[in-house]
PDB file of N, CA and C in Angstrom:
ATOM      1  N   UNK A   1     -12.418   2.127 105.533  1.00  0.00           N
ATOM      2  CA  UNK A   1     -13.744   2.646 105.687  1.00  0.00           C
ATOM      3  C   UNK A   1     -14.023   2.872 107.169  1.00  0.00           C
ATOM      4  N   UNK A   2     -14.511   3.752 107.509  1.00  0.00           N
ATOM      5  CA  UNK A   2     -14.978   4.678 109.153  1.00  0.00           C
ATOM      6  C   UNK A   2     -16.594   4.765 108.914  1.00  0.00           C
ATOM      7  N   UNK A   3     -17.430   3.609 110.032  1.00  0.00           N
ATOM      8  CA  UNK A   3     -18.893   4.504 110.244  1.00  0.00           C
ATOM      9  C   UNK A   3     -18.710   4.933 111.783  1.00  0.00           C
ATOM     10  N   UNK A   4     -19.356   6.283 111.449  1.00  0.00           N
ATOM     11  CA  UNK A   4     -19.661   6.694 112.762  1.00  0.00           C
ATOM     12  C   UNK A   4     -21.356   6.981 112.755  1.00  0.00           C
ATOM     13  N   UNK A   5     -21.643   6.600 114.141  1.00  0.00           N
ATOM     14  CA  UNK A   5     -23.147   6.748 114.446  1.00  0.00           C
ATOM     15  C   UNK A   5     -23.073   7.106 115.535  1.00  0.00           C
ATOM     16  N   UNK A   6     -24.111   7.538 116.438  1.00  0.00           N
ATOM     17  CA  UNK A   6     -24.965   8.099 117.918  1.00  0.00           C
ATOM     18  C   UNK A   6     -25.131   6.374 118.406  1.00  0.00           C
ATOM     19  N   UNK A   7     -24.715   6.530 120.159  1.00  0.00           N
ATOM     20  CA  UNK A   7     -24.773   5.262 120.548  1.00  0.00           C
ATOM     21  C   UNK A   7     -26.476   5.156 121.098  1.00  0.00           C
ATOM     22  N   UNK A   8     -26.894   4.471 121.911  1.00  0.00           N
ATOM     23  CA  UNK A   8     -27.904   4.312 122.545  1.00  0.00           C
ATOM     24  C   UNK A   8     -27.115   4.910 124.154  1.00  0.00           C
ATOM     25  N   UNK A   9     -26.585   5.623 124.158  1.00  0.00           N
ATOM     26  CA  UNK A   9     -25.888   5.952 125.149  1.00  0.00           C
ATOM     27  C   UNK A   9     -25.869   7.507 125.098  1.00  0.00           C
ATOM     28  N   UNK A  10     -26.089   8.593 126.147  1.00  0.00           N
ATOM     29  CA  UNK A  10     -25.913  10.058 125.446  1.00  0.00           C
ATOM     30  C   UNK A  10     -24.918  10.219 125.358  1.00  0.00           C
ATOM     31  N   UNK A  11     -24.448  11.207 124.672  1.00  0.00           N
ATOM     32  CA  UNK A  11     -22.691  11.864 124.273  1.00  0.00           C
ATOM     33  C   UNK A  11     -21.948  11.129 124.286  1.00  0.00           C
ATOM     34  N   UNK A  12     -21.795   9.747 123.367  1.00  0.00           N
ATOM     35  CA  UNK A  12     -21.641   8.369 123.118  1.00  0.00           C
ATOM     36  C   UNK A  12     -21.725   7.896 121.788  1.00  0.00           C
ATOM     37  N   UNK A  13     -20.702   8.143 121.120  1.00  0.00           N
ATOM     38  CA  UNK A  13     -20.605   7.763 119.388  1.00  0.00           C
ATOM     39  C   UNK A  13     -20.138   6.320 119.477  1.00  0.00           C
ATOM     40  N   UNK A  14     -20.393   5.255 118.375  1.00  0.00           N
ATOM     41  CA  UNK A  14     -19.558   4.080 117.660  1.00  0.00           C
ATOM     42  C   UNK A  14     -19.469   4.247 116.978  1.00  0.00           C
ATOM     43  N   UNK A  15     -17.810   3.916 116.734  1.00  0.00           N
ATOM     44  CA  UNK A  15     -16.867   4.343 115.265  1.00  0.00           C
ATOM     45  C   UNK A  15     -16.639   3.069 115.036  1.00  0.00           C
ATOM     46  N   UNK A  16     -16.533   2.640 113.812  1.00  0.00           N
ATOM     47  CA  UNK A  16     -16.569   1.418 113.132  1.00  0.00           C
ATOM     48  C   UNK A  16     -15.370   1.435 112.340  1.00  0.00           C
ATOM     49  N   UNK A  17     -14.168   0.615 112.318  1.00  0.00           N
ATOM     50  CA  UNK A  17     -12.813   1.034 111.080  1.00  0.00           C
ATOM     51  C   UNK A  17     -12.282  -0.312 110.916  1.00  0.00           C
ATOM     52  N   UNK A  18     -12.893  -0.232 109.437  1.00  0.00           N
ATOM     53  CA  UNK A  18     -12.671  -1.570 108.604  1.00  0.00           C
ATOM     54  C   UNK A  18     -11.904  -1.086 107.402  1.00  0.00           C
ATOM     55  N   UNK A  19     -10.199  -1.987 107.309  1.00  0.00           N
ATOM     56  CA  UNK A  19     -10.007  -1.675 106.041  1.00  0.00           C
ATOM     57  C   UNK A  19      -9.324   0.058 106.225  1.00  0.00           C
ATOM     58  N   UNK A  20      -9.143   0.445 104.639  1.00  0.00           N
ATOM     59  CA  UNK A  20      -8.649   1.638 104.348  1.00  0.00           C
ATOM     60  C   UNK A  20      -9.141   2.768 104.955  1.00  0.00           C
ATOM     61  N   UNK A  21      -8.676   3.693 106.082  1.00  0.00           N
ATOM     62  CA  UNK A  21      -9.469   5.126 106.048  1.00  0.00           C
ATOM     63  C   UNK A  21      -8.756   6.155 105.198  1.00  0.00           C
ATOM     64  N   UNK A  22     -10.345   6.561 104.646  1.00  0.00           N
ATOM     65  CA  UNK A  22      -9.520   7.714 103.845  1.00  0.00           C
ATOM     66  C   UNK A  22     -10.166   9.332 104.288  1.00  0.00           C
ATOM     67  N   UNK A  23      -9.607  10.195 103.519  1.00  0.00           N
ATOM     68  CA  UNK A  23      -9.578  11.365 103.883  1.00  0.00           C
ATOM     69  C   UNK A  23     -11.030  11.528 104.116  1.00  0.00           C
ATOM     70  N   UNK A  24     -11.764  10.859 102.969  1.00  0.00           N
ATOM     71  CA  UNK A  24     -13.223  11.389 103.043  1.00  0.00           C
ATOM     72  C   UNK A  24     -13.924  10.777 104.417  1.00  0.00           C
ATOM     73  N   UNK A  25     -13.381   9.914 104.579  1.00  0.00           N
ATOM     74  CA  UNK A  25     -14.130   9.338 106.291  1.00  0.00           C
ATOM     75  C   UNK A  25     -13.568  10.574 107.274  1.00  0.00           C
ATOM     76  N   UNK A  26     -12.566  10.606 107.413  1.00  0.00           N
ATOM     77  CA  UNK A  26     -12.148  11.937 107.822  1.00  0.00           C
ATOM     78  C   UNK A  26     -13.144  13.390 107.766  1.00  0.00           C
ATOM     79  N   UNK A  27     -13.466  13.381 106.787  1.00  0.00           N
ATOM     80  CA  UNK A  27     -14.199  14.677 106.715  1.00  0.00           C
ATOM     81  C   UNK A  27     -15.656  14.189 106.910  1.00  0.00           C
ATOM     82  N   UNK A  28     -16.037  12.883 106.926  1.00  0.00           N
ATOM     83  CA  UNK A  28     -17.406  12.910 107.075  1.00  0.00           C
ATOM     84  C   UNK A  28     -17.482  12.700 108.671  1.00  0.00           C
ATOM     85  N   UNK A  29     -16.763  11.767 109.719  1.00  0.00           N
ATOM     86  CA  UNK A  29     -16.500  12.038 111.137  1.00  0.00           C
ATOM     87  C   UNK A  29     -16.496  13.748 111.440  1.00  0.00           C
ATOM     88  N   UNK A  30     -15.608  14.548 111.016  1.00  0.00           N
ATOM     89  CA  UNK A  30     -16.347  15.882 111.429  1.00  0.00           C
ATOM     90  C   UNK A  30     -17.132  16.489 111.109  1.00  0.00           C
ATOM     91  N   UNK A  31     -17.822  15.991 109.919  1.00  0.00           N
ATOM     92  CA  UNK A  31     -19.363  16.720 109.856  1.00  0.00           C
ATOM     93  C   UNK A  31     -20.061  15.711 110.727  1.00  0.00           C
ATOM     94  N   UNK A  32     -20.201  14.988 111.243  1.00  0.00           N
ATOM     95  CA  UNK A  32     -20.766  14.586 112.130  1.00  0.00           C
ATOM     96  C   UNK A  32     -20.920  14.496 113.793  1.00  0.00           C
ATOM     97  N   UNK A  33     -19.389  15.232 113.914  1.00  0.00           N
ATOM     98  CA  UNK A  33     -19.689  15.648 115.170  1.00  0.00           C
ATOM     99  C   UNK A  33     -19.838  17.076 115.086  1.00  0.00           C
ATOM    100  N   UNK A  34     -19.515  17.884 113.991  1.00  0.00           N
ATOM    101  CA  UNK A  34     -19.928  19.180 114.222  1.00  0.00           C
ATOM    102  C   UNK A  34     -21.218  19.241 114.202  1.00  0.00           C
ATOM    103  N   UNK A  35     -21.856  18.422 113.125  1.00  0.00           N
ATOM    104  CA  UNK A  35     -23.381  18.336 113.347  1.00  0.00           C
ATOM    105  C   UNK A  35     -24.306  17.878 114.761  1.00  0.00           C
ATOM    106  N   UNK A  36     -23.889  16.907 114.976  1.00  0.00           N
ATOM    107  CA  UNK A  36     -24.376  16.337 116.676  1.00  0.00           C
ATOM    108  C   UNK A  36     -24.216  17.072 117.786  1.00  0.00           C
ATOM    109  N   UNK A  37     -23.134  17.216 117.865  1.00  0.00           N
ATOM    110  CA  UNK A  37     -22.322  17.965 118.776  1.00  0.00           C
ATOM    111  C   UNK A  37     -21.876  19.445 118.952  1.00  0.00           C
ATOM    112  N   UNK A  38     -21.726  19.980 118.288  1.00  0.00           N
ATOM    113  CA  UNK A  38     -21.148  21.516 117.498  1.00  0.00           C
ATOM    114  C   UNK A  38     -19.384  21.644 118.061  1.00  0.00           C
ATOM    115  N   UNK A  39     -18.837  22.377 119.241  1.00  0.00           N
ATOM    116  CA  UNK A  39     -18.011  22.566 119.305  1.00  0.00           C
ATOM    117  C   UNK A  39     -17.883  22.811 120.909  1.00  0.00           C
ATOM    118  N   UNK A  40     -18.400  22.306 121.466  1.00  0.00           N
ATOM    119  CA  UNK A  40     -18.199  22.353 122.553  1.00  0.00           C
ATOM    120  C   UNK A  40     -19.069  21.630 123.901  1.00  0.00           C
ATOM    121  N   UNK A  41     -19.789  20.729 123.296  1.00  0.00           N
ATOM    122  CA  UNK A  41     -20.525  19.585 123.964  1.00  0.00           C
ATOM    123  C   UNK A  41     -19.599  17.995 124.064  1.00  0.00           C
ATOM    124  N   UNK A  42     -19.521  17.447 125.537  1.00  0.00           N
ATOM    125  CA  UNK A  42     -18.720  16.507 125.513  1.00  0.00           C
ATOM    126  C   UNK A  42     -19.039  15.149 124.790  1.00  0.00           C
ATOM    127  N   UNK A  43     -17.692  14.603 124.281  1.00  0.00           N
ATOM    128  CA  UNK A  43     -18.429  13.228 123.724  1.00  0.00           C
ATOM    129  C   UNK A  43     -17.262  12.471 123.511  1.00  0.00           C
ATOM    130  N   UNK A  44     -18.025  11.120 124.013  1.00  0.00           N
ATOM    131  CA  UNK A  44     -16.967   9.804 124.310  1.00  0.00           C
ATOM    132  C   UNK A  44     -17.376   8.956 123.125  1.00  0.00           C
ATOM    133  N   UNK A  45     -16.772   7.817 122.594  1.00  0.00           N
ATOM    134  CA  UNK A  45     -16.756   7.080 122.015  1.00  0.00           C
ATOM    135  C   UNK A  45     -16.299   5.480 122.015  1.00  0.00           C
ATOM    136  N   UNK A  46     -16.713   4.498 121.369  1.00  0.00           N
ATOM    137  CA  UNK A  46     -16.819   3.259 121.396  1.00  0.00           C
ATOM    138  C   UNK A  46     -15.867   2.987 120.070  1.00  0.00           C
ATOM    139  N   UNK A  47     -14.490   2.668 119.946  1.00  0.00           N
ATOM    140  CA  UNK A  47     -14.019   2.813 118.526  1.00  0.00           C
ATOM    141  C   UNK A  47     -13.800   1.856 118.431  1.00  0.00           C
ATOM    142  N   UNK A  48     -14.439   0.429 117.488  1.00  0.00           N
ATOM    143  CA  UNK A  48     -14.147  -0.794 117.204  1.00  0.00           C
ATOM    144  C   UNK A  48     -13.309  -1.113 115.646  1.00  0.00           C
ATOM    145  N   UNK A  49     -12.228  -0.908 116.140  1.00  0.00           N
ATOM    146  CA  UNK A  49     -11.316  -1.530 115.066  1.00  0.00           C
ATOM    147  C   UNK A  49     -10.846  -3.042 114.329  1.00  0.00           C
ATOM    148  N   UNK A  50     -11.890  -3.594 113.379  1.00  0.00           N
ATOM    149  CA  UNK A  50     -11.452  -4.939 112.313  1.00  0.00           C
ATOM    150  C   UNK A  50     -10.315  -4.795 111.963  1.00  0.00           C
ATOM    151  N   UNK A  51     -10.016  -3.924 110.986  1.00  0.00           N
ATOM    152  CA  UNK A  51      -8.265  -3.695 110.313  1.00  0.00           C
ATOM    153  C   UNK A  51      -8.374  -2.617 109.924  1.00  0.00           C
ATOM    154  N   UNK A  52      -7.370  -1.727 109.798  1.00  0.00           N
ATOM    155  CA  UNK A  52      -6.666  -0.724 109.801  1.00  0.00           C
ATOM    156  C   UNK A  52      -5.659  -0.912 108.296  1.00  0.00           C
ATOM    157  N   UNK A  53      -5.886  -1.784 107.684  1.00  0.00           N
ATOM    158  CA  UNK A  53      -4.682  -2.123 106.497  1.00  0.00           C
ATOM    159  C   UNK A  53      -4.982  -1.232 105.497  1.00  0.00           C
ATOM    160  N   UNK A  54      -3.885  -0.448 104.990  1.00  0.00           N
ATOM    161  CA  UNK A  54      -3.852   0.564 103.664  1.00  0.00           C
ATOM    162  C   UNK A  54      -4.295   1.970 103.964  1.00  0.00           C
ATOM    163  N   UNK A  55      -4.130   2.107 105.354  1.00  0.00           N
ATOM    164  CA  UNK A  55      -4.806   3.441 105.791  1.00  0.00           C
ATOM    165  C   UNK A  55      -3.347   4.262 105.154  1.00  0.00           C
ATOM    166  N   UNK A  56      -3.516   5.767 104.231  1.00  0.00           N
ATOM    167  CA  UNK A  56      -2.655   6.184 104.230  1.00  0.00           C
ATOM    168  C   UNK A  56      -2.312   7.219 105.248  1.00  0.00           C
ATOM    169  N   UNK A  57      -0.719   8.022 105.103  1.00  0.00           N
ATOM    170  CA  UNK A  57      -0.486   8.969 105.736  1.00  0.00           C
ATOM    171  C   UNK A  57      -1.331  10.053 106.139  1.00  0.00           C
ATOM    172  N   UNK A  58      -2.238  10.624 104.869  1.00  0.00           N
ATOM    173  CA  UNK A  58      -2.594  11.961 104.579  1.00  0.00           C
ATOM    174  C   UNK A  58      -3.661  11.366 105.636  1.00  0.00           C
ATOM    175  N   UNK A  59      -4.365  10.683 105.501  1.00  0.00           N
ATOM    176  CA  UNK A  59      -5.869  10.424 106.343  1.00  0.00           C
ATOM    177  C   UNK A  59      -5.459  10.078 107.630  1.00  0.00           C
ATOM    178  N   UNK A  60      -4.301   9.771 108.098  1.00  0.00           N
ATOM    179  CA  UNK A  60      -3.832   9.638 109.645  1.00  0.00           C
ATOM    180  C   UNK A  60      -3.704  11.181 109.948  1.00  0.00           C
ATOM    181  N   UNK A  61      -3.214  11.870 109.148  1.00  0.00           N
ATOM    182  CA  UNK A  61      -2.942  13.206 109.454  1.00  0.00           C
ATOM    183  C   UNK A  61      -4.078  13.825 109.695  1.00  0.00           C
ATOM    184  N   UNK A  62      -4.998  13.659 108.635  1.00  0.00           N
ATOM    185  CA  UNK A  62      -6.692  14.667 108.778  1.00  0.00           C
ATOM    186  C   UNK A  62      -7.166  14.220 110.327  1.00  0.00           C
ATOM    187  N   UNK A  63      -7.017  13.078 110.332  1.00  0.00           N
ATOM    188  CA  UNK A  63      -7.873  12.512 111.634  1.00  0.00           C
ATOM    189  C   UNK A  63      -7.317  13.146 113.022  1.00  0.00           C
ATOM    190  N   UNK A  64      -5.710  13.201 112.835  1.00  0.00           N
ATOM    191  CA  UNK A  64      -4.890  13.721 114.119  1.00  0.00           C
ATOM    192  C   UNK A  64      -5.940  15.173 114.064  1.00  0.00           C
ATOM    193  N   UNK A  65      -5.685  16.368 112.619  1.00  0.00           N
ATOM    194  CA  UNK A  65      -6.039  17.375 112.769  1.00  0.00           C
ATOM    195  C   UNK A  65      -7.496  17.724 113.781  1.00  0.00           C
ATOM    196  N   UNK A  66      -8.367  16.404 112.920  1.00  0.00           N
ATOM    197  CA  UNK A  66      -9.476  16.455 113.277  1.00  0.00           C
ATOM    198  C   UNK A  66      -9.571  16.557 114.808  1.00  0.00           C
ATOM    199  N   UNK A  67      -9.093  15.474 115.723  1.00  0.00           N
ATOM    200  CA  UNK A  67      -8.691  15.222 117.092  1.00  0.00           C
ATOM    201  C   UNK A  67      -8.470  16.102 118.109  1.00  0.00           C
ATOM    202  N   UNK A  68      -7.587  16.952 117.324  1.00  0.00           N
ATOM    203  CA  UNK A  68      -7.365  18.261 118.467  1.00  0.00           C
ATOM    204  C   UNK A  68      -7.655  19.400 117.683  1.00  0.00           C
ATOM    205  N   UNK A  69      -8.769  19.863 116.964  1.00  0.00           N
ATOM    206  CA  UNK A  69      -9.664  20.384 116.977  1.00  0.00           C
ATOM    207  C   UNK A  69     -10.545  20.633 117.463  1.00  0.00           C
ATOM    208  N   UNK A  70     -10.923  19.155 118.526  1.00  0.00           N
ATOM    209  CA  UNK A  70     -11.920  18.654 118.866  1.00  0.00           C
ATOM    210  C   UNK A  70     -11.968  18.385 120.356  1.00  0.00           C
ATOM    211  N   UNK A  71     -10.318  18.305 120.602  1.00  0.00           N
ATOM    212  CA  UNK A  71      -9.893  17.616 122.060  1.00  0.00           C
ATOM    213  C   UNK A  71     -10.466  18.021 123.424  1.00  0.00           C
ATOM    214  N   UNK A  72     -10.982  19.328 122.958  1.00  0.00           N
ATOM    215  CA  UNK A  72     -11.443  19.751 124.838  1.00  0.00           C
ATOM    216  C   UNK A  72     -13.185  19.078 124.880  1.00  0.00           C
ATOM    217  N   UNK A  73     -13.430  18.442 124.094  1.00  0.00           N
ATOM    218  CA  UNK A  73     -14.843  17.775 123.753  1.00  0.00           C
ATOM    219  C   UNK A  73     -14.563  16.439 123.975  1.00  0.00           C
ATOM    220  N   UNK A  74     -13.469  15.674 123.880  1.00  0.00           N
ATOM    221  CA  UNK A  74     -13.680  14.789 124.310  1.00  0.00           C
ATOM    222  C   UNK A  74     -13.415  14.310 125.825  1.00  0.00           C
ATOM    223  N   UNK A  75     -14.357  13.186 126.257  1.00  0.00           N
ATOM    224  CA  UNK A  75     -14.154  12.401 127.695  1.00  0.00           C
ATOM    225  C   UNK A  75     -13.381  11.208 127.593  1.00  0.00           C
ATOM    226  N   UNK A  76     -14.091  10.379 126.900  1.00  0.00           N
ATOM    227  CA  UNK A  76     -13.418   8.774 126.886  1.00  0.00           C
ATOM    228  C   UNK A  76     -13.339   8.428 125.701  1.00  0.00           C
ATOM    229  N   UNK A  77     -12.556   7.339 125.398  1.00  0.00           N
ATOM    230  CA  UNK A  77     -12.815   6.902 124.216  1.00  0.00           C
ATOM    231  C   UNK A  77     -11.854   5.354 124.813  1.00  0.00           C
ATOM    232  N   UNK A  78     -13.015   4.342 123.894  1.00  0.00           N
ATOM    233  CA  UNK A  78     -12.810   2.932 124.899  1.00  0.00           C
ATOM    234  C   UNK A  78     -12.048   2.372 122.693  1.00  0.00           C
ATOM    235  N   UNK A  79     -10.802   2.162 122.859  1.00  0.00           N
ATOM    236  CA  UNK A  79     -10.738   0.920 121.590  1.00  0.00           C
ATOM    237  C   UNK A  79     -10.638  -0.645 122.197  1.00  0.00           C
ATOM    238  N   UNK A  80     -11.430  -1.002 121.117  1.00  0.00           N
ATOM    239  CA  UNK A  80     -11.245  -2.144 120.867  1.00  0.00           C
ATOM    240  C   UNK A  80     -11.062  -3.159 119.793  1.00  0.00           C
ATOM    241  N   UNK A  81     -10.096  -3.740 120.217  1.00  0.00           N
ATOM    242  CA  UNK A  81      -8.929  -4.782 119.117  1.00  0.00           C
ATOM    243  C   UNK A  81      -8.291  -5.301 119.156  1.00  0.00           C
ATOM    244  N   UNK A  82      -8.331  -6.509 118.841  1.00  0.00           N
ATOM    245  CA  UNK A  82      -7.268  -7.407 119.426  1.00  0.00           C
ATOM    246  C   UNK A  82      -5.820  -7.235 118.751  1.00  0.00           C
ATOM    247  N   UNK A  83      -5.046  -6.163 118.068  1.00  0.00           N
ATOM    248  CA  UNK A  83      -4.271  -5.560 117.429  1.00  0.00           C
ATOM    249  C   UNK A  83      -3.121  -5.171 118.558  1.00  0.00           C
ATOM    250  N   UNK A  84      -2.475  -5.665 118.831  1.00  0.00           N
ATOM    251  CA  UNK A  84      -1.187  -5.120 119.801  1.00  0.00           C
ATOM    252  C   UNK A  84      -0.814  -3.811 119.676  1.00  0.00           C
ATOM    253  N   UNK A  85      -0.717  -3.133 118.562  1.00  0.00           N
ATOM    254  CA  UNK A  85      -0.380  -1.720 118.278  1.00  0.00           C
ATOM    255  C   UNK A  85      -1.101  -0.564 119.163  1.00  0.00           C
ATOM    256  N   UNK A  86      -2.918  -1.099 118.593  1.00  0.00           N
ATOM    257  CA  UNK A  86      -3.938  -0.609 119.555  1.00  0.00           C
ATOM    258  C   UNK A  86      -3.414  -0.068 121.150  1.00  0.00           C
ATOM    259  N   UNK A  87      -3.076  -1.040 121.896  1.00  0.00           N
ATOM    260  CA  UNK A  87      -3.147  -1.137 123.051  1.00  0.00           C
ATOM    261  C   UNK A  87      -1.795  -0.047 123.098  1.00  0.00           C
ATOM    262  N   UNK A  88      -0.501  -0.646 122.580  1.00  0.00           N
ATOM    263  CA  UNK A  88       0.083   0.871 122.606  1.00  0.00           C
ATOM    264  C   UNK A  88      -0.228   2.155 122.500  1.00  0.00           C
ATOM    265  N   UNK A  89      -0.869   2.466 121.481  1.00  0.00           N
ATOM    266  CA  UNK A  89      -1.418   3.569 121.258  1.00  0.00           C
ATOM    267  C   UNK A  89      -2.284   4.180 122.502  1.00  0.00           C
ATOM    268  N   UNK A  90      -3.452   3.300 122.726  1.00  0.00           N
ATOM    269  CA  UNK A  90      -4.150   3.367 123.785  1.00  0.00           C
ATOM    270  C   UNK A  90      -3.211   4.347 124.635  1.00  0.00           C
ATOM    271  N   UNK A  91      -2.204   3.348 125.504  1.00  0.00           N
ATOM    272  CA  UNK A  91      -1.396   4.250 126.530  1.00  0.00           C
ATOM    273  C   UNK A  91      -1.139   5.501 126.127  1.00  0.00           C
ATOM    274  N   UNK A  92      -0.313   5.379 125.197  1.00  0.00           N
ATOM    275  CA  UNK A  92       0.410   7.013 124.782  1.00  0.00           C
ATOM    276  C   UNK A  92      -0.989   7.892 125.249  1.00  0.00           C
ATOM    277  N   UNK A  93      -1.808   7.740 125.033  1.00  0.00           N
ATOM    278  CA  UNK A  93      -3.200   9.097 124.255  1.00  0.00           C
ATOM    279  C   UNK A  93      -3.220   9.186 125.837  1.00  0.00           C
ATOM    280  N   UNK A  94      -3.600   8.344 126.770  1.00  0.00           N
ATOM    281  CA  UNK A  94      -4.320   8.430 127.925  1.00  0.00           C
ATOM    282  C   UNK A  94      -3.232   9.307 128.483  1.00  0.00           C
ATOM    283  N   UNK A  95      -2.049   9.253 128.478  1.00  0.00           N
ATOM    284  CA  UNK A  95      -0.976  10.517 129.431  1.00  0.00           C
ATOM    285  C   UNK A  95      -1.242  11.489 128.645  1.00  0.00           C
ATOM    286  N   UNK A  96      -2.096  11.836 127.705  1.00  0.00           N
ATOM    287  CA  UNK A  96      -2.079  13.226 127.341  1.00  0.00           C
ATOM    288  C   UNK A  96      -3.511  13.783 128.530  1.00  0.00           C
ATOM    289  N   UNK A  97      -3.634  15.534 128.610  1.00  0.00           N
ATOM    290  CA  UNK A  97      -4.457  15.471 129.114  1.00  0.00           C
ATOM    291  C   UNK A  97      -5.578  15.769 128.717  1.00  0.00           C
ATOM    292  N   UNK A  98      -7.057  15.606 129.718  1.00  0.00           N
ATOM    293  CA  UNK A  98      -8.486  15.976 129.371  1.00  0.00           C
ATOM    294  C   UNK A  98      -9.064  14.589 128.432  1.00  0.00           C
ATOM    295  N   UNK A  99      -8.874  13.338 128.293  1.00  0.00           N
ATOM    296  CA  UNK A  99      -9.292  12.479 127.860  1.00  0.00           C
ATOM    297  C   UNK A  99      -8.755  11.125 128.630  1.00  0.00           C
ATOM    298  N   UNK A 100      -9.763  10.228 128.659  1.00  0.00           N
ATOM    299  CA  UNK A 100      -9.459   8.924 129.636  1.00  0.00           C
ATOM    300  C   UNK A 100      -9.800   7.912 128.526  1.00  0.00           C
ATOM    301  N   UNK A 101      -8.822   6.922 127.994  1.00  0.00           N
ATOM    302  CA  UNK A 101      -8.472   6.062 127.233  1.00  0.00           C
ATOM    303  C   UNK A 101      -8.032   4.572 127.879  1.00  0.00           C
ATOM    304  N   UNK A 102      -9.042   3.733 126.993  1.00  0.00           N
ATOM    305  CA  UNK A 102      -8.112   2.477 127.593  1.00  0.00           C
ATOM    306  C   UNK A 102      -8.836   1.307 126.311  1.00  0.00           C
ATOM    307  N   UNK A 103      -7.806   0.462 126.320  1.00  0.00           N
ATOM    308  CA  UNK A 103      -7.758  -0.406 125.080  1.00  0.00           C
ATOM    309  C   UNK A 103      -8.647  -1.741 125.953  1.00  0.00           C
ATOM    310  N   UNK A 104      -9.238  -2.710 125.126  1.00  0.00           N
ATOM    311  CA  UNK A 104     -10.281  -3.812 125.596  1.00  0.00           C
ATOM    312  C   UNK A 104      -9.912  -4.652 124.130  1.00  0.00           C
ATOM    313  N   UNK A 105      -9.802  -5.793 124.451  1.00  0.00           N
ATOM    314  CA  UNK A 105     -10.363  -7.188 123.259  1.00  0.00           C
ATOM    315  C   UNK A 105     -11.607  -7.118 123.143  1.00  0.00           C
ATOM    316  N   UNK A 106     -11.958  -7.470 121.634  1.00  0.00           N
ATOM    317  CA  UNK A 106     -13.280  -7.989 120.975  1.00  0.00           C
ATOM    318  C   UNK A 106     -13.847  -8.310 121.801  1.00  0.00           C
ATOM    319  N   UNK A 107     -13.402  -9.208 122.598  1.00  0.00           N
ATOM    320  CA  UNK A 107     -14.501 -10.230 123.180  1.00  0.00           C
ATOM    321  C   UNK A 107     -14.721  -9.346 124.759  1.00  0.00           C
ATOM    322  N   UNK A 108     -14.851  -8.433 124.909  1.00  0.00           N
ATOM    323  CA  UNK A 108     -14.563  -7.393 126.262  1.00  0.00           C
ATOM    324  C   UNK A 108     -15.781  -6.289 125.636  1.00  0.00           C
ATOM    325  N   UNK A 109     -16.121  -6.153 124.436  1.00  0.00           N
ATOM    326  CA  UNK A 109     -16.821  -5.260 123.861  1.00  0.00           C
ATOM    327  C   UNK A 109     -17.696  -4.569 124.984  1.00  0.00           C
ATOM    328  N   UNK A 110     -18.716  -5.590 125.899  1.00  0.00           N
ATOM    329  CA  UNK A 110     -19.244  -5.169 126.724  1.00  0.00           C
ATOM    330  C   UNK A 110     -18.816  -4.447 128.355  1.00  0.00           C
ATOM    331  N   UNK A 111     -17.555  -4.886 128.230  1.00  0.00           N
ATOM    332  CA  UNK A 111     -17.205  -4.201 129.425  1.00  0.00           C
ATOM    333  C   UNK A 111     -16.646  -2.758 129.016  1.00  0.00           C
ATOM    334  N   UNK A 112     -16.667  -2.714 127.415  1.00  0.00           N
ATOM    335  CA  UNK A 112     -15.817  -1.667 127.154  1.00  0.00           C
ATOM    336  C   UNK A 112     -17.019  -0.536 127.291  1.00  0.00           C
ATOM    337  N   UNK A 113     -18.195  -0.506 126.775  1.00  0.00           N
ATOM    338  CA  UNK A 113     -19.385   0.355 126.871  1.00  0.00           C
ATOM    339  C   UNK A 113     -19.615   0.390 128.288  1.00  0.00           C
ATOM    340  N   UNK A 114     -19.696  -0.577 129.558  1.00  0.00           N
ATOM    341  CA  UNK A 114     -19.680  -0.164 130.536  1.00  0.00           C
ATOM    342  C   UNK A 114     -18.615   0.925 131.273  1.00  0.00           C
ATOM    343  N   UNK A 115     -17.592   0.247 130.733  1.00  0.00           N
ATOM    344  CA  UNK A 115     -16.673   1.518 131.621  1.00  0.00           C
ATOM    345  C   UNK A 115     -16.717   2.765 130.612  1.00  0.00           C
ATOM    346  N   UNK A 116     -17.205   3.164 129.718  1.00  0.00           N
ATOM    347  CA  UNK A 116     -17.392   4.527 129.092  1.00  0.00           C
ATOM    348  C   UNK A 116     -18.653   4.923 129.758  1.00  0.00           C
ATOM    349  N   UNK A 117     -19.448   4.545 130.104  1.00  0.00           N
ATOM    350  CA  UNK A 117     -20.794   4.786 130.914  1.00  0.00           C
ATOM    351  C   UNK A 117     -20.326   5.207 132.432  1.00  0.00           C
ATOM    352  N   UNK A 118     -19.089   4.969 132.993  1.00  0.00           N
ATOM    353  CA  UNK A 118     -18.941   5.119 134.303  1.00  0.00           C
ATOM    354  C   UNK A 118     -18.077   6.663 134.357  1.00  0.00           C
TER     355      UNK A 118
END
C-alpha cells in the first residue's frame, strides 16, 4: 500500500509504503501528481518506507514508468528506512542526472525534511 499526500512544505509530497505496492497505487501516485502538479512544476518528496514485502514485478515496473515520465519534475527525494537495500538504491538514483537523493534512518526523519527544504 502507497499514500501519497501534499507536505506542509511547497512542491513537497509524503509518500507512505507499507506492505504490498500494487499497480493501482501506481496509478493513483500519478493521478496525483498530474493533478497537483501537471507536467512540468518541480516536486520533491519525503518517501517513508515500513516494508516493501510482496511488492510485485509489474508495479516496480509502473512506478519506474511512472518516474521518468516525470523525471525532469523532480528535485529531491529524501528515503527513509532503516532497510540496507534502501540506502543502495538511494546511491544508484543520485548519479543519475537532474535529481538529488539521499537515504536517512527512521529516527533522522527530521533531518530528512530539513535537508529537502535546503
Amino acid at each position: 500500500m502507497m499514500k501519497i499526500e501534499e507536505s506542509r512544505y511547497p512542491n513537497t509530497v509524503y509518500i507512505e509504503m507499507d506492505g504490498e505496492l500494487s499497480e493501482s497505487d501506481v496509478r493513483n501516485a500519478e493521478a496525483f501528481i498530474n493533478d497537483k502538479y501537471g507536467g512540468n512544476q518541480k516536486l520533491s518528496g519525503l518517501i517513508y518506507i515500513k516494508d516493501l514485502e510482496g511488492t510485485d514485478a509489474d508495479a516496480f515496473l509502473s512506478g519506474s514508468a511512472v518516474d521518468l515520465k516525470h523525471w525532469k519534475q523532480y528535485k529531491k527525494f529524501a528515503f527513509v528506512s532503516n532497510q540496507p537495500w534502501v540506502d543502495l538504491g538511494s546511491s544508484v538514483i543520485n548519479w543519475l542526472p537532474g535529481i538529488e537523493v539521499q537515504h536517512f534512518d527512521k529516527a533522522e526523519i527530521n533531518k530528512a525534511w530539513e535537508w529537502i527544504q535546503r
